[in-house]
N, C-alpha and C. Protein backbone atom coordinates (compact mmCIF):
# COMPACT_ATOMS: atom_id res chain seq x y z
N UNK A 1 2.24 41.57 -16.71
CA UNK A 1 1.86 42.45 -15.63
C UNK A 1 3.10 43.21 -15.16
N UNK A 2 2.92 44.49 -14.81
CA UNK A 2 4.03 45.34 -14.22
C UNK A 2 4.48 44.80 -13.08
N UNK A 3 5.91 44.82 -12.54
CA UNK A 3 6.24 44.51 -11.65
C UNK A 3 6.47 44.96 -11.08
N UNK A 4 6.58 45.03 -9.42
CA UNK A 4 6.33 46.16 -8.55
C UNK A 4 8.19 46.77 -7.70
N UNK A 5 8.08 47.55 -8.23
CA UNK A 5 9.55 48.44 -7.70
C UNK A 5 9.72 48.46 -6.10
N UNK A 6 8.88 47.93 -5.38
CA UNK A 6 8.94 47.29 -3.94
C UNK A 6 9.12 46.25 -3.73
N UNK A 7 10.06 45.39 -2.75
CA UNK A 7 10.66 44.10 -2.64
C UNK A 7 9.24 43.39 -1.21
N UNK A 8 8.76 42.40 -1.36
CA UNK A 8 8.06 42.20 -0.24
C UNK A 8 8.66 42.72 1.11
N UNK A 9 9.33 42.37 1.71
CA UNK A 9 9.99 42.91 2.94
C UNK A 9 9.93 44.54 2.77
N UNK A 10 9.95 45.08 2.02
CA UNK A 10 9.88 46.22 2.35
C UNK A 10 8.87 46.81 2.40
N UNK A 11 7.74 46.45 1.34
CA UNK A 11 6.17 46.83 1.94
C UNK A 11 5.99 46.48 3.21
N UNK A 12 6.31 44.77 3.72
CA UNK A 12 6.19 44.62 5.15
C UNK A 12 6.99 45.79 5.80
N UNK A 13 7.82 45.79 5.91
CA UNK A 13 8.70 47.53 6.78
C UNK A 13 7.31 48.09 6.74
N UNK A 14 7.50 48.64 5.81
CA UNK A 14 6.60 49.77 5.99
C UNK A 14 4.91 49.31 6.38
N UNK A 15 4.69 48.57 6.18
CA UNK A 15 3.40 48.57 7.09
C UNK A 15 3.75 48.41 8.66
N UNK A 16 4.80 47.15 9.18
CA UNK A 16 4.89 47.34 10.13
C UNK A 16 5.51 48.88 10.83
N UNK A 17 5.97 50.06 9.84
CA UNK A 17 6.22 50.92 10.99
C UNK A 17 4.73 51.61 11.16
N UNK A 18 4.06 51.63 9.84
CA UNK A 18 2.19 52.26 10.19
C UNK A 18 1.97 51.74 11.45
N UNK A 19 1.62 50.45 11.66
CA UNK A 19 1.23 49.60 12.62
C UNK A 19 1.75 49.90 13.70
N UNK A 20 3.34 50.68 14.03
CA UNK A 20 3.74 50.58 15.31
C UNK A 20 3.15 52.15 15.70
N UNK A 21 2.99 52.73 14.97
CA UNK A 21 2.34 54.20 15.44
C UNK A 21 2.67 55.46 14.81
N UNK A 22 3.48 55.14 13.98
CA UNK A 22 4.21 56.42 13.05
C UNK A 22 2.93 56.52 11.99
N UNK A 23 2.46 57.64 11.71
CA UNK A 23 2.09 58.53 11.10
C UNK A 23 1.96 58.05 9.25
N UNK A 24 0.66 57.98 8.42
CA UNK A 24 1.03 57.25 7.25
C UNK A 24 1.71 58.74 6.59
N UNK A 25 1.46 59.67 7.02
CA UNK A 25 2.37 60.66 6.29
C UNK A 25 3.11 61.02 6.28
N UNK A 26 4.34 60.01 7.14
CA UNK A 26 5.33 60.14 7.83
C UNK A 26 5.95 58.58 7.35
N UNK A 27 5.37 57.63 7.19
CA UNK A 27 6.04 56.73 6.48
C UNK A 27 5.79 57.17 4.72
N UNK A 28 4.95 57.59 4.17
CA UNK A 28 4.89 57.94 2.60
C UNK A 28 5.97 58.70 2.55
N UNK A 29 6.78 59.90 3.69
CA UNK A 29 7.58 61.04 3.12
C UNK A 29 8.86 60.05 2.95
N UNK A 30 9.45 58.65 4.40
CA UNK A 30 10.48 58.17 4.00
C UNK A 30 10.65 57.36 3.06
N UNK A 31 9.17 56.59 2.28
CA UNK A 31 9.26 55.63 1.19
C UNK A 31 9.45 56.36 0.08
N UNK A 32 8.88 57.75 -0.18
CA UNK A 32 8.19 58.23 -1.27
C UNK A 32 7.32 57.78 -1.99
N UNK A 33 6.48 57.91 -1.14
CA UNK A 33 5.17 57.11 -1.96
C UNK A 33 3.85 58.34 -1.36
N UNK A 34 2.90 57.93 -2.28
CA UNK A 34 1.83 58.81 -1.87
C UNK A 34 0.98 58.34 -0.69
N UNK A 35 -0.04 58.90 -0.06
CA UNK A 35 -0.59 57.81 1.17
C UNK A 35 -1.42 57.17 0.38
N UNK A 36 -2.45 57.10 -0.76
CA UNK A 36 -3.15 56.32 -1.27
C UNK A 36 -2.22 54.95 -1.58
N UNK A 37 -1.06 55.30 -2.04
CA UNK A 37 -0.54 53.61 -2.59
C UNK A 37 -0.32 52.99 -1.47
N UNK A 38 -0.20 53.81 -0.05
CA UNK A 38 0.61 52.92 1.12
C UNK A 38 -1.17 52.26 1.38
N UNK A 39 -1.91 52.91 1.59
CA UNK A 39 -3.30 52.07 2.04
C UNK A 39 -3.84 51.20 1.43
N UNK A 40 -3.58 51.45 0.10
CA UNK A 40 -3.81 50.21 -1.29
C UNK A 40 -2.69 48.90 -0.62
N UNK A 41 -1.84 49.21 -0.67
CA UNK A 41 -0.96 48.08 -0.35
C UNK A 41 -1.31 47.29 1.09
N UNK A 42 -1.59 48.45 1.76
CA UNK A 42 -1.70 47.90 2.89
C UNK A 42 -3.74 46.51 3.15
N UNK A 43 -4.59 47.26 2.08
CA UNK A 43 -5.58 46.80 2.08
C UNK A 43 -5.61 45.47 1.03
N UNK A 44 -4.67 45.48 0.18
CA UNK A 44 -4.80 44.12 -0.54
C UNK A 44 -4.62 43.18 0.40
N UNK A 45 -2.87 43.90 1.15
CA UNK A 45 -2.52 42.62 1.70
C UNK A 45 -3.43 41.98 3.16
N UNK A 46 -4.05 42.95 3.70
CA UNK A 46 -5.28 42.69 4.56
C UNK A 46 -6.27 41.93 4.03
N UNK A 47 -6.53 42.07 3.39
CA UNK A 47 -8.15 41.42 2.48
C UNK A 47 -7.37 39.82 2.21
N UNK A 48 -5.93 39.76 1.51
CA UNK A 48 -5.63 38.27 0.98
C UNK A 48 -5.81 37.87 2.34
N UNK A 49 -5.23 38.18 3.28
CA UNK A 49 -4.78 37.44 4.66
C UNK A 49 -5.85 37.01 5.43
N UNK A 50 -6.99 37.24 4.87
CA UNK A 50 -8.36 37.15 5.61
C UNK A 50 -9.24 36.68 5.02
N UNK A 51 -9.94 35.11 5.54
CA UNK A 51 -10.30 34.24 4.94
C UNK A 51 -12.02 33.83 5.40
N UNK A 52 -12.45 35.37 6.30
CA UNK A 52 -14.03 35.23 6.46
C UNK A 52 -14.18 36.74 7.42
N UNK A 53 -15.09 37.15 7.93
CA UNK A 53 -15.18 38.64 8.39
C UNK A 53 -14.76 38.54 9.47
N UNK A 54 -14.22 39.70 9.97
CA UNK A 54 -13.59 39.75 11.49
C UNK A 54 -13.62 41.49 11.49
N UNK A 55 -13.43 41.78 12.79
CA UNK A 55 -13.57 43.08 13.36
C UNK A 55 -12.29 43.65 12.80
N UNK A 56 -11.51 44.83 12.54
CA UNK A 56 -10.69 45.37 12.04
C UNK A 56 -9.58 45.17 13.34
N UNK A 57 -9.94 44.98 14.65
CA UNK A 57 -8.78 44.64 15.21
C UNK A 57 -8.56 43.58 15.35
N UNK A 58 -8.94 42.68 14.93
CA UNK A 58 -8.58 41.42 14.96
C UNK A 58 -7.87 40.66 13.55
N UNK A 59 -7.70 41.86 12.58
CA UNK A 59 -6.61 41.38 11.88
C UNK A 59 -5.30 41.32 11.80
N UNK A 60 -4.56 39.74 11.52
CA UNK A 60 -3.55 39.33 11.50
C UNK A 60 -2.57 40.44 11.31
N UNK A 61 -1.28 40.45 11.72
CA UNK A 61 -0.61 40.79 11.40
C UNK A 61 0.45 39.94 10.52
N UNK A 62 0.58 40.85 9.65
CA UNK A 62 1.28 40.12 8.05
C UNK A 62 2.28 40.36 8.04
N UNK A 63 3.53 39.28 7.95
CA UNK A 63 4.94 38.82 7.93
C UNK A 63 5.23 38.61 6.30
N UNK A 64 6.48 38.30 5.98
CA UNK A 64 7.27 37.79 4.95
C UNK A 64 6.50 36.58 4.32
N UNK A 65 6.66 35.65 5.13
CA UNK A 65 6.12 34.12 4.87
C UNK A 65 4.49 34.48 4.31
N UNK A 66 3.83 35.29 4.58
CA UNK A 66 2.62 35.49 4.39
C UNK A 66 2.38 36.16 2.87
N UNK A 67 3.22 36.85 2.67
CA UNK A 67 3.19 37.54 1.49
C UNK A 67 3.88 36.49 0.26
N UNK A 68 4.56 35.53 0.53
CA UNK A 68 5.31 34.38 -0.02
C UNK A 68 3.72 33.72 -0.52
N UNK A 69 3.68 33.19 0.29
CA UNK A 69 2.28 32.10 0.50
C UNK A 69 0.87 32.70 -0.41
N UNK A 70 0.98 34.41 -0.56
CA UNK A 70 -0.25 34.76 -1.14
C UNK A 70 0.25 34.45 -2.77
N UNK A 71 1.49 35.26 -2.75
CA UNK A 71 1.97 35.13 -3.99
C UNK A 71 1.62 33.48 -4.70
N UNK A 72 2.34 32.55 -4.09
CA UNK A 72 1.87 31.23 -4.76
C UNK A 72 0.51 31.14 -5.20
N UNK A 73 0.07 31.26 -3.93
CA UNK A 73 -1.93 31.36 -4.17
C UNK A 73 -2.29 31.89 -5.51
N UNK A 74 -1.86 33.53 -5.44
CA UNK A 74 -2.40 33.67 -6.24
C UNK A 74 -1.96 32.70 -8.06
N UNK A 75 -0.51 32.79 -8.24
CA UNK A 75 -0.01 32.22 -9.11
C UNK A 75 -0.89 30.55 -9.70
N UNK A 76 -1.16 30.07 -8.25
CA UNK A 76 -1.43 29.37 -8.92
C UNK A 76 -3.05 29.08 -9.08
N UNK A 77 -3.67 29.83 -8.55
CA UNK A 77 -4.77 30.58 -9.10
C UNK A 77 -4.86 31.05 -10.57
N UNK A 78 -4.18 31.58 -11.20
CA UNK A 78 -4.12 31.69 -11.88
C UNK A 78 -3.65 30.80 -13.45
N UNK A 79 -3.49 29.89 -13.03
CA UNK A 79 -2.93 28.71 -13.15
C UNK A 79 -4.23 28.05 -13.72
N UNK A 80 -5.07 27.47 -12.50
CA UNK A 80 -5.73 26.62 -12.76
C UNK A 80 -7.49 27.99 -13.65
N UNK A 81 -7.44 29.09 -13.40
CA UNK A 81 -8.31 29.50 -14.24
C UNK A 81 -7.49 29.29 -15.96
N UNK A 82 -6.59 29.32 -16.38
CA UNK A 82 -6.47 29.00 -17.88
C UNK A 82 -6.46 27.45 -17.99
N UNK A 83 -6.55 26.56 -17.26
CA UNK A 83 -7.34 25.55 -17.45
C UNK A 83 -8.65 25.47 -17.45
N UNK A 84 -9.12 25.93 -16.92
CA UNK A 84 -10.38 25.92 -16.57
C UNK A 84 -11.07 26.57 -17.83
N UNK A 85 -10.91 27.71 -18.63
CA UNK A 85 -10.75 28.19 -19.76
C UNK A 85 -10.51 27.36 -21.07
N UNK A 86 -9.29 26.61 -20.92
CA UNK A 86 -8.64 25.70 -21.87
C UNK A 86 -10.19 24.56 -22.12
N UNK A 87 -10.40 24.29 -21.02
CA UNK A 87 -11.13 22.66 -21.08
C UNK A 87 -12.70 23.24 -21.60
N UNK A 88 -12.80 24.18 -21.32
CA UNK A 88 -13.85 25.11 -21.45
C UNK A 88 -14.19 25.14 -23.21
N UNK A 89 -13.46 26.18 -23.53
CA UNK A 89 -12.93 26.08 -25.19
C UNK A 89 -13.14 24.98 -25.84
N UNK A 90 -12.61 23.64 -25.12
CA UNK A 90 -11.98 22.31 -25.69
C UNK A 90 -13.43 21.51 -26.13
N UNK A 91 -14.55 21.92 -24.90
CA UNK A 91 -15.34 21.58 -24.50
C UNK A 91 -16.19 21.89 -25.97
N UNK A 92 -16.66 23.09 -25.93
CA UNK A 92 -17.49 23.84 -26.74
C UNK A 92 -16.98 23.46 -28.37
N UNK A 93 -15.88 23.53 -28.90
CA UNK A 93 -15.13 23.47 -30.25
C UNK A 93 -15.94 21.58 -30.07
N UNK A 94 -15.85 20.32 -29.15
CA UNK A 94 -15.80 19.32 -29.54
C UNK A 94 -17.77 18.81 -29.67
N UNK A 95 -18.37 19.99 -29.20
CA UNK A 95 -19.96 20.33 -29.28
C UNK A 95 -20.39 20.86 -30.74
N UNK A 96 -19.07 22.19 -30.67
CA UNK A 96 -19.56 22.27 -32.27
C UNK A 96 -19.46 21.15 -33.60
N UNK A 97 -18.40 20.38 -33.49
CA UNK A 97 -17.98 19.39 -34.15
C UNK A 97 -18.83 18.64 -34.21
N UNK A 98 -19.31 18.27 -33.00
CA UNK A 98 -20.47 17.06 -32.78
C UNK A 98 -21.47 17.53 -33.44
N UNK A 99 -22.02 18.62 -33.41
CA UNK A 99 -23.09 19.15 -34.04
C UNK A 99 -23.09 19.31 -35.49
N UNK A 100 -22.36 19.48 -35.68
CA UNK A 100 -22.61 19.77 -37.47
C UNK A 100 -22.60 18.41 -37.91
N UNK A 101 -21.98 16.84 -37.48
CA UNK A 101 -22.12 15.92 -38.44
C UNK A 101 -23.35 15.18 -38.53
């Protein structure tokens, strides 16, 4: 997977200056970024951070530690689906075996 030319802390920056009231076309001109990638970024990391429906103002505001914590998640999410896969496979190959004798 590509890796992203933004350091966590600095997506956080920049959402927290959206958040304080500056303008997203005014934080895209100092990142250089377009406003679609700043709202993409900004909506993943909204959606991970949120763990059942809530009103749009009542979402968290997202720190360092938070973006740490998704990262693992996801990692190791990812993790346990190629097991889950593996045993899967393991499963089916020891069905076919069984079956043909």
């Amino acid at each position: 997977m590509r890796q992203s030319c933004f350091t966590e802390a600095r997506i956080i920056g920049m959402i927290k200056e959206q958040e304080a009231g500056m303008p997203t076309a005014e934080v895209c001109r100092r990142h250089g970024l377009s406003q679609c990638i700043v709202l993409q970024i900004q909506s993943k990391i909204r959606r991970h951070a949120l763990h059942g429906r809530v009103s749009r103002s009542d979402v968290p505001r997202v720190n360092i530690s938070d973006t740490h914590r998704l990262k693992s998640l996801e990692d190791k999410s990812a993790k346990l689906k190629r097991l889950l896969a593996d045993t899967m496979l393991n499963n089916v190959m020891l069905k076919d075996l069984l079956g043909k004798n």
